[in-house]
Protein backbone atom coordinates (compact mmCIF):
# COMPACT_ATOMS: atom_id res chain seq x y z
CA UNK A 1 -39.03 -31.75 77.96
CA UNK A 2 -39.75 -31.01 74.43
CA UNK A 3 -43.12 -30.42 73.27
CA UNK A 4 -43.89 -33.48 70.44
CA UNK A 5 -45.45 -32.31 66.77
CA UNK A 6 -49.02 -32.18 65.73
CA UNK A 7 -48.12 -35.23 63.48
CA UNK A 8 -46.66 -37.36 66.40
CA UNK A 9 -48.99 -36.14 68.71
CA UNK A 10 -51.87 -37.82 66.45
CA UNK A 11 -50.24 -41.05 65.93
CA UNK A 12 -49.87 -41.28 69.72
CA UNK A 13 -53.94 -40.64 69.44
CA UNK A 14 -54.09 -43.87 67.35
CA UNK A 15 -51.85 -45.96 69.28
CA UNK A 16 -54.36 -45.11 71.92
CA UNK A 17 -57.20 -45.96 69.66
CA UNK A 18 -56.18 -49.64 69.31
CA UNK A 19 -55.58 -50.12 72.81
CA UNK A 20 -58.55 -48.67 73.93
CA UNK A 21 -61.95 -48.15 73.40
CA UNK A 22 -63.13 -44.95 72.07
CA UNK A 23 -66.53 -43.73 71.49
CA UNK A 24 -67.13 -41.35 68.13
CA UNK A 25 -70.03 -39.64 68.42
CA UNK A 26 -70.92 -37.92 64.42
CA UNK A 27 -72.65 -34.85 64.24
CA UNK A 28 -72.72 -32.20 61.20
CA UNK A 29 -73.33 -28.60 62.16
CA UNK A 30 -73.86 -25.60 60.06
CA UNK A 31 -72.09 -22.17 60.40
CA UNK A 32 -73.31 -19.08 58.96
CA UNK A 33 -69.99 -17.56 56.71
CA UNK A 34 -68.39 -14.76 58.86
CA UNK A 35 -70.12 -15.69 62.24
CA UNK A 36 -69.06 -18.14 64.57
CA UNK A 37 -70.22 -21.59 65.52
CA UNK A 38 -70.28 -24.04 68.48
CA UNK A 39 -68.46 -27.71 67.61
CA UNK A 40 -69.96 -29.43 70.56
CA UNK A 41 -67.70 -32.10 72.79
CA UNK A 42 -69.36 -33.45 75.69
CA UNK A 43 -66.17 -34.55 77.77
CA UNK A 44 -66.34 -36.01 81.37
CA UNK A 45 -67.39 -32.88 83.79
CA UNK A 46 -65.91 -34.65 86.51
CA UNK A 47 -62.49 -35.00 85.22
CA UNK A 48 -59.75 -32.16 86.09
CA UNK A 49 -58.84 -29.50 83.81
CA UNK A 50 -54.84 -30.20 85.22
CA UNK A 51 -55.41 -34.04 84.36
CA UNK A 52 -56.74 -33.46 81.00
CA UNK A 53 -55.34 -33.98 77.64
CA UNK A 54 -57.50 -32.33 75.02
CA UNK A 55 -56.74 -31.77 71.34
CA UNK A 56 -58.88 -30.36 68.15
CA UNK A 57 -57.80 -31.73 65.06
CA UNK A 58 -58.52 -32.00 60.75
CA UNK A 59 -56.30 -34.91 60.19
CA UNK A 60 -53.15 -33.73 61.13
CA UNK A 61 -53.59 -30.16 61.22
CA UNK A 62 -54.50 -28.87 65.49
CA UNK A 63 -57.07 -26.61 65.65
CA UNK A 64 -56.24 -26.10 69.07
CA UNK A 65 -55.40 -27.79 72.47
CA UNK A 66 -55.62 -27.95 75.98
CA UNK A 67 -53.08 -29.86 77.91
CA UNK A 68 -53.25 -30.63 81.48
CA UNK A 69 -54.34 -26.79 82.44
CA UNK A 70 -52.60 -24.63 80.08
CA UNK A 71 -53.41 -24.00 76.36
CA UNK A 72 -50.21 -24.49 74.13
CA UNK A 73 -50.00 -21.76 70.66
CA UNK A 74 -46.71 -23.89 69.40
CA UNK A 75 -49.02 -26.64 67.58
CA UNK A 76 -51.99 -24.70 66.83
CA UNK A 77 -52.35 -24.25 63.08
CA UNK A 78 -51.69 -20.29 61.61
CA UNK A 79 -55.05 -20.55 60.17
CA UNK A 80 -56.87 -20.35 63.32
CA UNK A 81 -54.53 -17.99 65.79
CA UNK A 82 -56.86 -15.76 67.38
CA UNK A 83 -59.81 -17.54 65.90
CA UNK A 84 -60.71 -20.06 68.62
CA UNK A 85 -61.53 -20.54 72.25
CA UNK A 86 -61.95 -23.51 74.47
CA UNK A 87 -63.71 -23.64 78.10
CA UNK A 88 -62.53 -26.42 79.75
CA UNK A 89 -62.16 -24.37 82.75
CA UNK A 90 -65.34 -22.45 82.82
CA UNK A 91 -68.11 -25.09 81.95
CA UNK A 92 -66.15 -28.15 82.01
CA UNK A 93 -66.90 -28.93 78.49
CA UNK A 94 -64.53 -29.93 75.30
CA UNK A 95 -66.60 -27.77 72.98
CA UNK A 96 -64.77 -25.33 70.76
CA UNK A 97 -66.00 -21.93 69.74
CA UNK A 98 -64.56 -21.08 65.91
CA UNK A 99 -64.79 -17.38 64.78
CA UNK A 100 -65.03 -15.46 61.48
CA UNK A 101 -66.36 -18.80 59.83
CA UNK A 102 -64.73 -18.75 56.17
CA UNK A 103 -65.52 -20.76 53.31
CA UNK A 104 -62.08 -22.56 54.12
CA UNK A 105 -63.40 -23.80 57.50
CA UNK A 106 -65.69 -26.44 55.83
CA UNK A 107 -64.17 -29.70 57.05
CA UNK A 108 -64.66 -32.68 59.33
CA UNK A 109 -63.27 -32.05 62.88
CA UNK A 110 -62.21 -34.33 65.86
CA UNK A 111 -61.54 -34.08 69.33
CA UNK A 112 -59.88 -36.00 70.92
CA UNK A 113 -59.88 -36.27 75.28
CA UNK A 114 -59.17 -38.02 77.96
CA UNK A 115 -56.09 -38.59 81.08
CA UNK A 116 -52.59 -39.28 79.97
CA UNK A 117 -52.31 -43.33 79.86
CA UNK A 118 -55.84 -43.51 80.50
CA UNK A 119 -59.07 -44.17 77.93
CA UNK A 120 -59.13 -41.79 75.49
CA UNK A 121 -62.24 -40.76 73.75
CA UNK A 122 -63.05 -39.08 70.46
CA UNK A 123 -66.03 -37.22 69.11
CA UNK A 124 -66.14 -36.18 65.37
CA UNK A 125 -67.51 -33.11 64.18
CA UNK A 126 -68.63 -32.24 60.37
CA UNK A 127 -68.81 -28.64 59.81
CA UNK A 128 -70.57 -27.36 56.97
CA UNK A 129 -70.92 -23.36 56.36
CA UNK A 130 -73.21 -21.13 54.59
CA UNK A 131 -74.24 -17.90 53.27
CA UNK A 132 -77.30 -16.60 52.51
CA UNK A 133 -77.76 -14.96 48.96
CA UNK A 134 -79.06 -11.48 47.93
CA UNK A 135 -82.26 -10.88 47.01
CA UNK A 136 -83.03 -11.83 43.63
CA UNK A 137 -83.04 -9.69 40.27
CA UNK A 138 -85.51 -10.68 37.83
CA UNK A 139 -85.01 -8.54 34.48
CA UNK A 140 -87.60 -8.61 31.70
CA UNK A 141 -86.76 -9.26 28.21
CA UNK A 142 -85.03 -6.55 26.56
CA UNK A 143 -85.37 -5.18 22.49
CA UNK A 144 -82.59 -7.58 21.74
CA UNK A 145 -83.08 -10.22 23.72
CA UNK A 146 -86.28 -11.43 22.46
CA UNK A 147 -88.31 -13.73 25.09
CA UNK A 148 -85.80 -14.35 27.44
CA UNK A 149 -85.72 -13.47 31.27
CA UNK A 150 -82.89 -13.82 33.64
CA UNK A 151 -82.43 -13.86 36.84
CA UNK A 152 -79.53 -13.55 39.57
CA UNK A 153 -78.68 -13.85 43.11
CA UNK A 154 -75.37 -13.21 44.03
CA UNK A 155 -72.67 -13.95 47.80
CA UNK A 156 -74.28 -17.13 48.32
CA UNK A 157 -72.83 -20.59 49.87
CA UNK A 158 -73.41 -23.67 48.59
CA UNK A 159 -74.43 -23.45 45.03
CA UNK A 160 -78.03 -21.88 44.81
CA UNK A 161 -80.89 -23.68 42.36
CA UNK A 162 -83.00 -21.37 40.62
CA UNK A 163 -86.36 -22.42 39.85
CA UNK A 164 -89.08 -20.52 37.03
CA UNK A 165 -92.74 -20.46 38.25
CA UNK A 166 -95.71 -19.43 35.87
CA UNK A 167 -98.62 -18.39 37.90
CA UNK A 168 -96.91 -20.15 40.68
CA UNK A 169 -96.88 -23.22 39.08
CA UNK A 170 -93.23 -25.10 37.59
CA UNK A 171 -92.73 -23.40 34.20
CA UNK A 172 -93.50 -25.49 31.34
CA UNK A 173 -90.10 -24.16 29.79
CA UNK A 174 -86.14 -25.70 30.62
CA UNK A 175 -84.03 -22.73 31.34
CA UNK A 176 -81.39 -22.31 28.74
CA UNK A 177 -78.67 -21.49 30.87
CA UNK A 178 -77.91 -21.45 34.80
CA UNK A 179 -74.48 -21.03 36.17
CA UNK A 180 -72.82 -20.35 39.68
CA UNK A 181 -69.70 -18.95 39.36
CA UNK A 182 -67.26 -18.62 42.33
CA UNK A 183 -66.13 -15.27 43.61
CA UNK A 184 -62.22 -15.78 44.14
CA UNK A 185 -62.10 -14.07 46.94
CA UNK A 186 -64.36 -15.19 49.36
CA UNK A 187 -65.19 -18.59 47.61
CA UNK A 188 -68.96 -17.92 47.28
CA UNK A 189 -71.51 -18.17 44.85
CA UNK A 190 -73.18 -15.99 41.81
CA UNK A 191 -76.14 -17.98 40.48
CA UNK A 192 -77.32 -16.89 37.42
CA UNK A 193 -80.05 -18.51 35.23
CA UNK A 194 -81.85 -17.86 31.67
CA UNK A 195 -85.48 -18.37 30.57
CA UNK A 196 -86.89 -18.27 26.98
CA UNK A 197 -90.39 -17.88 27.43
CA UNK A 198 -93.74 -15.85 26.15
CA UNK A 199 -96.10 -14.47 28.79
CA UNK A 200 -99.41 -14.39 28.13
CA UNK A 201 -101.86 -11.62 29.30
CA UNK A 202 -102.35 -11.75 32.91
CA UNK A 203 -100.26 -14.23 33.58
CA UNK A 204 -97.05 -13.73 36.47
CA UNK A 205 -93.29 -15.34 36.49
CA UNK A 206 -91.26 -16.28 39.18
CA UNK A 207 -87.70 -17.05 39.47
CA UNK A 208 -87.07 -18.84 43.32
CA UNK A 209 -83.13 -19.33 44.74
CA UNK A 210 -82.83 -22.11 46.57
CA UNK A 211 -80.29 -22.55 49.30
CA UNK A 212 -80.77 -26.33 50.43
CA UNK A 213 -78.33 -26.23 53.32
CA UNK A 214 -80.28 -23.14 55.02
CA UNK A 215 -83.78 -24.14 53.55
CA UNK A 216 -84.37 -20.62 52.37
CA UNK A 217 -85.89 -20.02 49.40
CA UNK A 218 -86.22 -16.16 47.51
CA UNK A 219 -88.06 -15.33 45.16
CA UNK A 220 -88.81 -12.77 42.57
CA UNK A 221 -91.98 -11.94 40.51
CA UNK A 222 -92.40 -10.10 37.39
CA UNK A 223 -96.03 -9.19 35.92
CA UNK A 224 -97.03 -9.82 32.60
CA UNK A 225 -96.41 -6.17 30.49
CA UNK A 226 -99.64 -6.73 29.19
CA UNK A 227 -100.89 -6.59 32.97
CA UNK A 228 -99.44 -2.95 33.18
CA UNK A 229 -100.83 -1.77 30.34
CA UNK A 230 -104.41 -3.07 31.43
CA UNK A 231 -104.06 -2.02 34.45
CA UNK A 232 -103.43 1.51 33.37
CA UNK A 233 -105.93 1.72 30.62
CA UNK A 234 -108.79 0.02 33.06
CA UNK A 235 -107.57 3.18 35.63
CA UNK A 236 -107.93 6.00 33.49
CA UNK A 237 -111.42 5.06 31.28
CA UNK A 238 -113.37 5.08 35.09
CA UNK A 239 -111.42 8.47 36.33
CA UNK A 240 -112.71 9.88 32.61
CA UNK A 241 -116.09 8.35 33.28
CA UNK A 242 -116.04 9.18 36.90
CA UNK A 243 -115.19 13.07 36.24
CA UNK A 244 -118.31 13.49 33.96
CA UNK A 245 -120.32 11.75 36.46
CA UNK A 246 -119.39 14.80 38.99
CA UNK A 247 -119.37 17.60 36.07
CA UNK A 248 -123.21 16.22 35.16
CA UNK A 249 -124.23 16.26 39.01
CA UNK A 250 -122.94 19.74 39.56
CA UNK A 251 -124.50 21.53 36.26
CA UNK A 252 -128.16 19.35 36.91
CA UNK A 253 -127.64 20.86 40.63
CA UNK A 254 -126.91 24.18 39.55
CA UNK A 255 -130.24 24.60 37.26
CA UNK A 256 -132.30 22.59 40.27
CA UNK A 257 -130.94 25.22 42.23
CA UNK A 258 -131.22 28.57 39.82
CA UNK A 259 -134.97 26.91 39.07
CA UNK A 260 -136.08 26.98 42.67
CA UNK A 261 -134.51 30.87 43.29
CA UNK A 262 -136.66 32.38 40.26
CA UNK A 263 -140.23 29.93 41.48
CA UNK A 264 -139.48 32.03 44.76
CA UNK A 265 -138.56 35.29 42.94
CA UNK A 266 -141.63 34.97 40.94
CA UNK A 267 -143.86 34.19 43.93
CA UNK A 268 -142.39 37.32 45.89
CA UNK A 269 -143.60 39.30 43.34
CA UNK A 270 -146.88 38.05 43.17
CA UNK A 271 -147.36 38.41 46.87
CA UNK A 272 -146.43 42.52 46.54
CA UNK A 273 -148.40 43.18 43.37
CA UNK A 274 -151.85 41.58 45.72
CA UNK A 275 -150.93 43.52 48.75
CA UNK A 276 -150.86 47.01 46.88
């Protein structure tokens, strides 16, 4: 008997569909870029793994599929050979584990289940994947940039924000520039953003990446250089005033101490001259 195509295969599905009554259940789960991920399909524990038709699909493109005990390669897409596993047999379950999560995986999934002329039931699955970006790089105005700070996070997914905090409060300044631009290659994210501002004395800015999807935030601070300069100058006037403290003490305790060996000299001497 010949095996039918992916795209035949689905319209049966949808013949199916209008016949009977299937349940979609919508759920969106997140997948960390390079790791792999769990799209969940609760399917009837009861029903046989050699009565069950089971297929993974993104429109017409098969993920992968189980039918009726064996797991045919001949419709599964290229893009996810040796990327997938099902365990229908082990915990009776449709679920679908997905490996080596790429940016290219982002996509709405459906599985499809059920017995061959029987109800068939689908569940639809959003996956969305992320990345988490590198720690931010705050860099201080240089000679010829004038007031300007930027800062950069890089191998992030989605798109990062960048926020500017002054004394952790939103800076009172728009940033002049902030772009993402996509790395070809892997399809994620450098965020990079400019701030024209003047610090005062004392004061500290931050620059905070924002990945929304993963609710991390990162952040960067950079001190005022006024603060350094303080800060130094407020070190070394108390180590000055500190080491003539200690060169005082020791020369007062050196005369208390020569003063008190000639009163006993002096005494000594008295005490022989009487006795002879």
């Amino acid at each position: 008997m010949k095996k039918p195509r992916a795209r035949n295969l689905l319209s049966a599905f949808c013949l199916l569909a209008s016949l009977f009554t299937i349940a979609c259940v919508n759920s969106d789960i997140i997948g960390i870029i390079g790791e792999e991920v769990m799209l969940p399909c609760p399917c009837d524990s009861e029903m046989e793994p050699d009565q069950l038709y089971l297929y993974w699909q993104i429109k017409e493109t098969v993920v992968d599929a189980f039918i009726k005990g064996s797991t045919p390669r001949s419709h599964q897409n290229i893009m996810y050979q040796n990327r997938t596993k099902l365990f229908v047999r082990e915990n009776r379950t449709c679920s679908i584990l997905l490996s080596q999560l790429s940016v290219k995986d982002e996509n709405k999934y459906q599985c499809h289940y059920g017995r061959q002329n029987k109800q068939m039931l689908q569940v639809d699955v959003s996956l969305l994947v992320a990345a988490n970006y590198t720690s931010p790089v705050l860099q201080a105005p240089g000679e010829q940039t004038g007031g300007r700070y930027t800062c950069t996070a890089t191998g992030g997914f989605p798109a990062a924000t960048i926020h500017w905090l002054l004394d952790e409060q939103p800076a009172p300044w728009n940033p002049e520039t902030q772009q993402a631009v996509v790395n070809k290659s892997t399809g994620r994210y450098n965020v990079t953003s400019t701030l024209a501002a003047n610090i005062s004395q004392y004061s500290t800015l931050t620059c905070v990446v924002e990945n929304k999807r993963l609710q991390v935030n990162l952040s960067q601070t950079l001190n005022s250089p006024h603060i350094q300069g303080d800060l130094q100058n407020h070190t070394v006037i108390p180590a000055a005033v500190l080491s003539c403290c200690v060169v005082i003490a020791v020369v007062c305790l050196g005369i208390t101490m020569m003063r008190r060996y000639l009163g006993t000299s002096r005494k000594t001497v008295r005490h022989n001259d009487a006795v002879i």
